[in-house]
C-alpha atoms as a PDB file:
ATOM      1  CA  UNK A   1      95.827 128.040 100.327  1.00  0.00           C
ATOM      2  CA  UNK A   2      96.500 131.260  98.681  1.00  0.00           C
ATOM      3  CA  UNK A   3      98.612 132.458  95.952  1.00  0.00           C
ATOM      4  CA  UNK A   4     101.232 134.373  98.221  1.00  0.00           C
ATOM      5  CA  UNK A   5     101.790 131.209 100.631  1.00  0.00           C
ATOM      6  CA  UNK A   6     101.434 129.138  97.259  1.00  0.00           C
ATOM      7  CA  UNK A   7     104.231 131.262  95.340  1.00  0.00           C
ATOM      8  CA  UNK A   8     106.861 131.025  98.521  1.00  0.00           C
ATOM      9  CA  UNK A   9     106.933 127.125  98.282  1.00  0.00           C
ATOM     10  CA  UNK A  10     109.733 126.947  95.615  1.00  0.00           C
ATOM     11  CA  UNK A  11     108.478 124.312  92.480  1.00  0.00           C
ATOM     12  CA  UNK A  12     111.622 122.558  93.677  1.00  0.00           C
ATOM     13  CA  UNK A  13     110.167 121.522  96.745  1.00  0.00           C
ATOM     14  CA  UNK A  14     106.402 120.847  95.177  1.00  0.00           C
ATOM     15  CA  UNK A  15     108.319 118.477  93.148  1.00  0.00           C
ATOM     16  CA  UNK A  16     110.100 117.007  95.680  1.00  0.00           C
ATOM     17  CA  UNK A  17     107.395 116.181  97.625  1.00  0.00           C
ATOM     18  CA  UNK A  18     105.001 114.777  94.784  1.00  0.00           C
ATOM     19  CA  UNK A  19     107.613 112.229  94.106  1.00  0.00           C
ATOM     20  CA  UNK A  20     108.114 111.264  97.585  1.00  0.00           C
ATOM     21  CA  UNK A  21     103.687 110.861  97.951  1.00  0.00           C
ATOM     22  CA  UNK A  22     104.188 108.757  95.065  1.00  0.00           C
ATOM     23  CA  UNK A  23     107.017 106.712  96.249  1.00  0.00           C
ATOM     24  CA  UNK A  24     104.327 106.480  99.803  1.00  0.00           C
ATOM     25  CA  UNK A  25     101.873 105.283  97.146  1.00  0.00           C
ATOM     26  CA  UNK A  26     104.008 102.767  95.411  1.00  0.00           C
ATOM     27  CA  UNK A  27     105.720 101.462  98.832  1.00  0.00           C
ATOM     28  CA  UNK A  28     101.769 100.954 100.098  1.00  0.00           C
ATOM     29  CA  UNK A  29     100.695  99.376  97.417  1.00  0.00           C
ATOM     30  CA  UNK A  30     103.575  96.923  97.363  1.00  0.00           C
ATOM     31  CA  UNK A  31     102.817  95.841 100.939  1.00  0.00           C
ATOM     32  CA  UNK A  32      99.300  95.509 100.166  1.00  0.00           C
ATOM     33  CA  UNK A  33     100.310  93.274  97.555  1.00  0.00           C
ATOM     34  CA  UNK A  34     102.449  91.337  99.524  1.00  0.00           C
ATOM     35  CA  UNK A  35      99.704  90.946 102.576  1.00  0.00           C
ATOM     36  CA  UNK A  36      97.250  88.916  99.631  1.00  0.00           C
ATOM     37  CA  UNK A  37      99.691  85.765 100.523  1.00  0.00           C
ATOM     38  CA  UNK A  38      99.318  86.939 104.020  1.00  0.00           C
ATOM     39  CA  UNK A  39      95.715  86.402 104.264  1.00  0.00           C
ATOM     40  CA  UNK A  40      95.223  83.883 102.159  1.00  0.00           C
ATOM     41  CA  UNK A  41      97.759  81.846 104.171  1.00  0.00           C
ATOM     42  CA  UNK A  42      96.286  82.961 107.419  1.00  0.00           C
ATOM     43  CA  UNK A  43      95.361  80.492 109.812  1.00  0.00           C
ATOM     44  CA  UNK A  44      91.670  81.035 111.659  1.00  0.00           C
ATOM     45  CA  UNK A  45      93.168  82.711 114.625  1.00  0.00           C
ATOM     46  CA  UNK A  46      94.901  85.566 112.303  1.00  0.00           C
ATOM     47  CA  UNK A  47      93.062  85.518 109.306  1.00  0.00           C
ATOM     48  CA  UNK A  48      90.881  89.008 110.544  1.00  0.00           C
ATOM     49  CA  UNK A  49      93.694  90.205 111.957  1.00  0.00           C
ATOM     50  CA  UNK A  50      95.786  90.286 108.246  1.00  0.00           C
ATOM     51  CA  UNK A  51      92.852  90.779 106.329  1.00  0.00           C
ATOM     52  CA  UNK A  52      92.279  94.150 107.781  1.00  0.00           C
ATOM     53  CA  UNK A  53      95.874  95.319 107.742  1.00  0.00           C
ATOM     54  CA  UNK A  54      95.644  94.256 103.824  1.00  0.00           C
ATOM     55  CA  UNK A  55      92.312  96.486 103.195  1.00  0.00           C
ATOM     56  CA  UNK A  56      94.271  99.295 105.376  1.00  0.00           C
ATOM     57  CA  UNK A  57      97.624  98.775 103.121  1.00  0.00           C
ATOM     58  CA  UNK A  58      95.137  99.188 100.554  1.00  0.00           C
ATOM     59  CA  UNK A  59      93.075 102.471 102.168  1.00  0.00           C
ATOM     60  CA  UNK A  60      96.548 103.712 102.515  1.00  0.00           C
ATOM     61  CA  UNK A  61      97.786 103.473  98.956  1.00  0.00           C
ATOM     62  CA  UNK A  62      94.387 105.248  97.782  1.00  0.00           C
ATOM     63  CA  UNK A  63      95.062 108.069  99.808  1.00  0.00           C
ATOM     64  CA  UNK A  64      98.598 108.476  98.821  1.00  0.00           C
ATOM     65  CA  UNK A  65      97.584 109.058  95.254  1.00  0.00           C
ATOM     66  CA  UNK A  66      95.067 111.032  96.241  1.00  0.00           C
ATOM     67  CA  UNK A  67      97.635 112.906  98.372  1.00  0.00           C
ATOM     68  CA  UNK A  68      99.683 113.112  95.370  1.00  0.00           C
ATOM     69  CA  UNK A  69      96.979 114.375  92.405  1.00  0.00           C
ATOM     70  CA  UNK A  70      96.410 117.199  94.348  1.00  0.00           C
ATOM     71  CA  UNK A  71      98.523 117.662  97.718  1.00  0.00           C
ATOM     72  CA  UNK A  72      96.926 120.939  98.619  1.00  0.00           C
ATOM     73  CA  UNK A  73      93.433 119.504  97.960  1.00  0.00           C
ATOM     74  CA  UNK A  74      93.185 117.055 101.172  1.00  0.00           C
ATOM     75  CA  UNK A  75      94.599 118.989 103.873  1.00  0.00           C
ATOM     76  CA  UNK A  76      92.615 116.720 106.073  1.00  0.00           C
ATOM     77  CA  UNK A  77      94.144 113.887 104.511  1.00  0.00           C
ATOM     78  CA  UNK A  78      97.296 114.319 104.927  1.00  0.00           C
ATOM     79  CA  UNK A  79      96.203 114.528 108.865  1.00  0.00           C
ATOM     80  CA  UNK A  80      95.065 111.528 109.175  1.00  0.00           C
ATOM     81  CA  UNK A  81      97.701 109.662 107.261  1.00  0.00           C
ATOM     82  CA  UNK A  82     100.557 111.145 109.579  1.00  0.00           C
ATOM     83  CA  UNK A  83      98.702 110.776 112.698  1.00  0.00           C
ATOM     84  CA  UNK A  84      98.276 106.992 111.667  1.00  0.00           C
ATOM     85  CA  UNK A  85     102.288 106.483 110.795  1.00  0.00           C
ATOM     86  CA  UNK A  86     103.160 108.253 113.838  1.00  0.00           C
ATOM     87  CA  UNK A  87     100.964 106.128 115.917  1.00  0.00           C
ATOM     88  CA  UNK A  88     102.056 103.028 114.332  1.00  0.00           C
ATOM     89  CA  UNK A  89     105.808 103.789 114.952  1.00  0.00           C
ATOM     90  CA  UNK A  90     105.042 104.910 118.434  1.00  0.00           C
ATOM     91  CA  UNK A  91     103.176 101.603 119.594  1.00  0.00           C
ATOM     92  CA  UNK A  92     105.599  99.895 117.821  1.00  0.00           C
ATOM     93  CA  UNK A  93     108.537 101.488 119.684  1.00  0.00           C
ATOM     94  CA  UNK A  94     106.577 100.995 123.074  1.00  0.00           C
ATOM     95  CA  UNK A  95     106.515  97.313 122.275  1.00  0.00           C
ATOM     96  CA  UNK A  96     109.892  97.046 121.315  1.00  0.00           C
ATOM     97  CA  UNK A  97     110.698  98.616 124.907  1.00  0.00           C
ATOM     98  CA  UNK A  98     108.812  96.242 126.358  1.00  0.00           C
ATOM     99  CA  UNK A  99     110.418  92.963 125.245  1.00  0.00           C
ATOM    100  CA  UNK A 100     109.608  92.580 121.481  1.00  0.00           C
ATOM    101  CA  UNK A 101     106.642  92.221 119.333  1.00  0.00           C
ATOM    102  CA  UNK A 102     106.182  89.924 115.946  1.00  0.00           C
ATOM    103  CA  UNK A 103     107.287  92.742 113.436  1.00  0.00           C
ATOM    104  CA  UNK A 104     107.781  95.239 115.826  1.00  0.00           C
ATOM    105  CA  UNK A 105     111.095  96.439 114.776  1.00  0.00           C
ATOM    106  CA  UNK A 106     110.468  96.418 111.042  1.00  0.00           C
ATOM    107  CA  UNK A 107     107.411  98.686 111.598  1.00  0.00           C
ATOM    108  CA  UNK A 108     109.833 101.524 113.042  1.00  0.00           C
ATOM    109  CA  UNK A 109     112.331 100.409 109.791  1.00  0.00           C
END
């Protein structure tokens, strides 16, 4: 990015938007934490299932902080990341739509 596009993003806003990729990477890493007793209490037929949304909750919380260290850094990053929410709340809405999912709605919430 350079310095003229860089200078008309008021501080303000930079700050803003740290602390809200740090909030990303604190609300990750608190689901991640909470998915351990999700796993470990997994029965056969879930266990894979909840084991990789744990290591994703984890990938996730990784790349927030590396989102937040230095935003302008990982364009390609922050891609990925909303591509992934945005997917996530659109499947989730589709199931919704169609009758309900386990944890459907508090996906979109």
């Amino acid at each position: 990015m350079n310095s003229s596009v860089s200078a008309a993003v008021p501080s303000r806003w930079r700050a803003i938007g740290r602390v809200l990729t740090w909030l990303a990477a604190v609300s990750a890493l608190a689901a991640a934490v909470s998915a351990v007793s999700d796993v470990t209490g997994a029965d056969d037929p879930v266990l894979v299932v909840q084991t990789w949304r744990m290591y994703g909750l984890f990938l996730c919380t990784g790349l927030f902080v590396l989102l937040a260290l230095r935003p302008r850094a990982h364009g390609a990053v922050w891609a990925l990341l909303i591509a992934d929410k945005a997917a996530l709340a659109l499947t989730a809405g589709v199931y919704l739509a169609r009758g309900g999912a386990a944890e459907a709605a508090s996906t979109i919430g």
